[in-house]
Protein backbone atom coordinates (compact mmCIF):
# COMPACT_ATOMS: atom_id res chain seq x y z
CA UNK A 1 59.06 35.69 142.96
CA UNK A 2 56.52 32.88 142.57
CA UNK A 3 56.11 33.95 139.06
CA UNK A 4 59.80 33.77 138.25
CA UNK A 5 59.85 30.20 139.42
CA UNK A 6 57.27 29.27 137.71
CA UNK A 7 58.99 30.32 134.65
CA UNK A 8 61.94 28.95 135.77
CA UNK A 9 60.00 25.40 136.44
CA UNK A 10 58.81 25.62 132.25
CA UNK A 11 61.29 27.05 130.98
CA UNK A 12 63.59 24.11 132.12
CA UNK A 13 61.10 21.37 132.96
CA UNK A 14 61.41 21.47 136.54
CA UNK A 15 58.83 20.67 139.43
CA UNK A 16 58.29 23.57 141.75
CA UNK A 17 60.22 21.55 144.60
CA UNK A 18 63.63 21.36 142.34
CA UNK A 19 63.16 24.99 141.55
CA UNK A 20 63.10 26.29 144.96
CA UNK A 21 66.12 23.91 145.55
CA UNK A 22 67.83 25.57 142.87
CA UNK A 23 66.89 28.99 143.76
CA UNK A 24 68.34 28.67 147.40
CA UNK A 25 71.42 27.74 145.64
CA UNK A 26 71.43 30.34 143.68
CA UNK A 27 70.88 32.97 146.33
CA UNK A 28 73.32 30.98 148.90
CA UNK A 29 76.12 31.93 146.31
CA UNK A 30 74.98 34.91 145.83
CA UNK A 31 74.89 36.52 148.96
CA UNK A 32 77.77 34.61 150.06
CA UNK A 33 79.99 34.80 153.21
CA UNK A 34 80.20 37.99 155.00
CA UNK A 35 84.12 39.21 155.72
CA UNK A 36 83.57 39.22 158.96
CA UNK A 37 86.49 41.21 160.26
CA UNK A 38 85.67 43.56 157.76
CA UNK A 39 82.02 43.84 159.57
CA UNK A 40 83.96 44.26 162.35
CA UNK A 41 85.48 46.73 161.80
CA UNK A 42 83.33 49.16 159.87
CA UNK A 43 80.64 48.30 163.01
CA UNK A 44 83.12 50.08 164.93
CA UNK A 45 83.49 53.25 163.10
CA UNK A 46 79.73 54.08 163.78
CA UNK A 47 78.68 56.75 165.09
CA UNK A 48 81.38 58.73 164.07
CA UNK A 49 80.80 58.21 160.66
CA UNK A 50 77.82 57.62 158.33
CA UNK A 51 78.03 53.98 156.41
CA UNK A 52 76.15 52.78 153.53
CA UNK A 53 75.89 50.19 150.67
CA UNK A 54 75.78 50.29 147.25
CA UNK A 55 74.59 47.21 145.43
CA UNK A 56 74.10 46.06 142.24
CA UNK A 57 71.48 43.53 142.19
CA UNK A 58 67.75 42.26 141.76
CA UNK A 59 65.16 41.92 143.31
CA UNK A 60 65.18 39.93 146.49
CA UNK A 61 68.79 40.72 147.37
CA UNK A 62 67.61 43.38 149.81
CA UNK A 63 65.43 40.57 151.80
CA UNK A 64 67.79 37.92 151.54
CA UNK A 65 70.85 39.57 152.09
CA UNK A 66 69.05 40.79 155.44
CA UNK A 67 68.32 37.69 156.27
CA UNK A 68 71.97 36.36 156.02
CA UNK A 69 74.06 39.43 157.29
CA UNK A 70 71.67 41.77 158.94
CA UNK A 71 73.42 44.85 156.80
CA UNK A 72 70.10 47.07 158.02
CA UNK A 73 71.23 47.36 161.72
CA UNK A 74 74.87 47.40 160.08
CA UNK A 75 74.70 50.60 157.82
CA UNK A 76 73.02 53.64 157.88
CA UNK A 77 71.86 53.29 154.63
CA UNK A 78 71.56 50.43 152.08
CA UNK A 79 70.64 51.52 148.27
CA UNK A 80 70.00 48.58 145.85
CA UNK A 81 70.68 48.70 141.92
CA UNK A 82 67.44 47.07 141.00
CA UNK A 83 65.39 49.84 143.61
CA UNK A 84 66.62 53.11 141.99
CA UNK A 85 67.36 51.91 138.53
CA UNK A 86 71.08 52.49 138.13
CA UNK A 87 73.74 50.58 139.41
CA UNK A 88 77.49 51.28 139.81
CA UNK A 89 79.85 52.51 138.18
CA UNK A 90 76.94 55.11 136.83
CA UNK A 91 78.05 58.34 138.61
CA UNK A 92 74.43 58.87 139.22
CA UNK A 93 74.83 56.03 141.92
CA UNK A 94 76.78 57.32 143.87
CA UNK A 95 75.53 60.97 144.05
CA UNK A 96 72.22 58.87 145.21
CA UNK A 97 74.24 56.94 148.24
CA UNK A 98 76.08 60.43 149.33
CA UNK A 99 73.09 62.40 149.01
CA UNK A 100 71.29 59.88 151.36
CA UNK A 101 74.22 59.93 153.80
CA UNK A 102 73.92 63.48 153.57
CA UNK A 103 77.96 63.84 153.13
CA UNK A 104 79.68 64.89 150.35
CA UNK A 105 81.71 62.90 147.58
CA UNK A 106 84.93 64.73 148.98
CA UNK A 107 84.24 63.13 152.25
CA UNK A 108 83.46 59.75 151.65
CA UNK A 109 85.37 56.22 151.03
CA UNK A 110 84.04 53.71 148.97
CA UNK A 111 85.12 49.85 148.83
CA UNK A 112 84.54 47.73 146.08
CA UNK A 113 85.80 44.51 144.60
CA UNK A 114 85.91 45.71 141.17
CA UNK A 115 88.04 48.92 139.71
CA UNK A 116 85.66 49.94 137.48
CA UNK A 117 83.52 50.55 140.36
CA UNK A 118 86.39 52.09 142.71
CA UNK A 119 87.65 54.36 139.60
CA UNK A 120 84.04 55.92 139.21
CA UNK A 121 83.76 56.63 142.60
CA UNK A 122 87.07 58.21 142.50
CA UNK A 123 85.66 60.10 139.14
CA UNK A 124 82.90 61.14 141.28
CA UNK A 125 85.06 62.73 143.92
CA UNK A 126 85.13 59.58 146.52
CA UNK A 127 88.50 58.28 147.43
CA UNK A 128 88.09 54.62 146.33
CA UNK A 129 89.84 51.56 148.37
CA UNK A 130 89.80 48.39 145.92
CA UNK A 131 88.81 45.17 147.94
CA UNK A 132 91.33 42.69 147.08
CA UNK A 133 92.33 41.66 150.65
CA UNK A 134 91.29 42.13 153.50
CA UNK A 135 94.39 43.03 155.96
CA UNK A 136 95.57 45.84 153.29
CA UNK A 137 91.87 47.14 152.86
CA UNK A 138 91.63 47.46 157.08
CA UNK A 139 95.64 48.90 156.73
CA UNK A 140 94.25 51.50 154.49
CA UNK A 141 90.91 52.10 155.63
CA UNK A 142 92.79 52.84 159.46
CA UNK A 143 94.87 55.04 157.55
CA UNK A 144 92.57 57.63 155.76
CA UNK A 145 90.20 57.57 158.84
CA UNK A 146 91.67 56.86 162.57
């Protein structure tokens, strides 16, 4: 990471204090707000069920998106883009998040923000739930599995 910011620093004629400004930016926005009664709820659905993340993303995400939601002691699982060298919507992905859930496509939901993403999962045998807000994700999450 110290490497990156060095280039970063060149690259752009920063000092190394005004790039690690940046970069906290950067990562602030990028790992964002949690939805918190989303969090909620899925929390609640453990142990009955087995819950993990897929990601797309770099390097660092893992650590700082720890750091900001604690998704480790949220989900079972957590598989990262950058760490297996696919990302969504290659099927391949999400094979790789089933397969480490140990349950099969037919029995797992998958939310995402984007439809490309919730249409290959759906290609891949998932039923897909498209994140666009929050009340009618929980409505329809309840429904397929309470």
């Amino acid at each position: 990471m110290e490497e990156i910011h060095a280039r970063i620093g060149r690259q752009f004629g920063l000092d190394p204090p005004t790039v690690s400004a940046l970069m906290d930016e950067v990562w602030a926005e990028y790992v964002g707000t949690a939805n918190a009664p989303l969090l909620d709820y899925v929390a609640g659905l453990r142990p009955r069920y087995r819950l993990g993340v897929l990601s797309n993303s770099f390097v660092g995400a893992r650590e700082r998106e720890q750091a900001a939601h604690g998704f480790a002691e949220r989900f079972d699982i957590l598989v990262h883009s950058h760490e297996i060298g696919i990302g969504k919507p290659d099927p391949r992905a999400y094979e790789i998040v089933c397969d480490q859930l140990g349950v099969p496509t037919s029995e797992t939901v998958f939310v995402d923000d984007l439809a490309v993403n919730v249409r290959a999962a759906e290609a891949a045998g998932m039923t897909g739930v498209l994140m666009h807000d929050t009340a009618a994700v929980l409505a329809r999450l309840r429904e397929l599995l309470e």
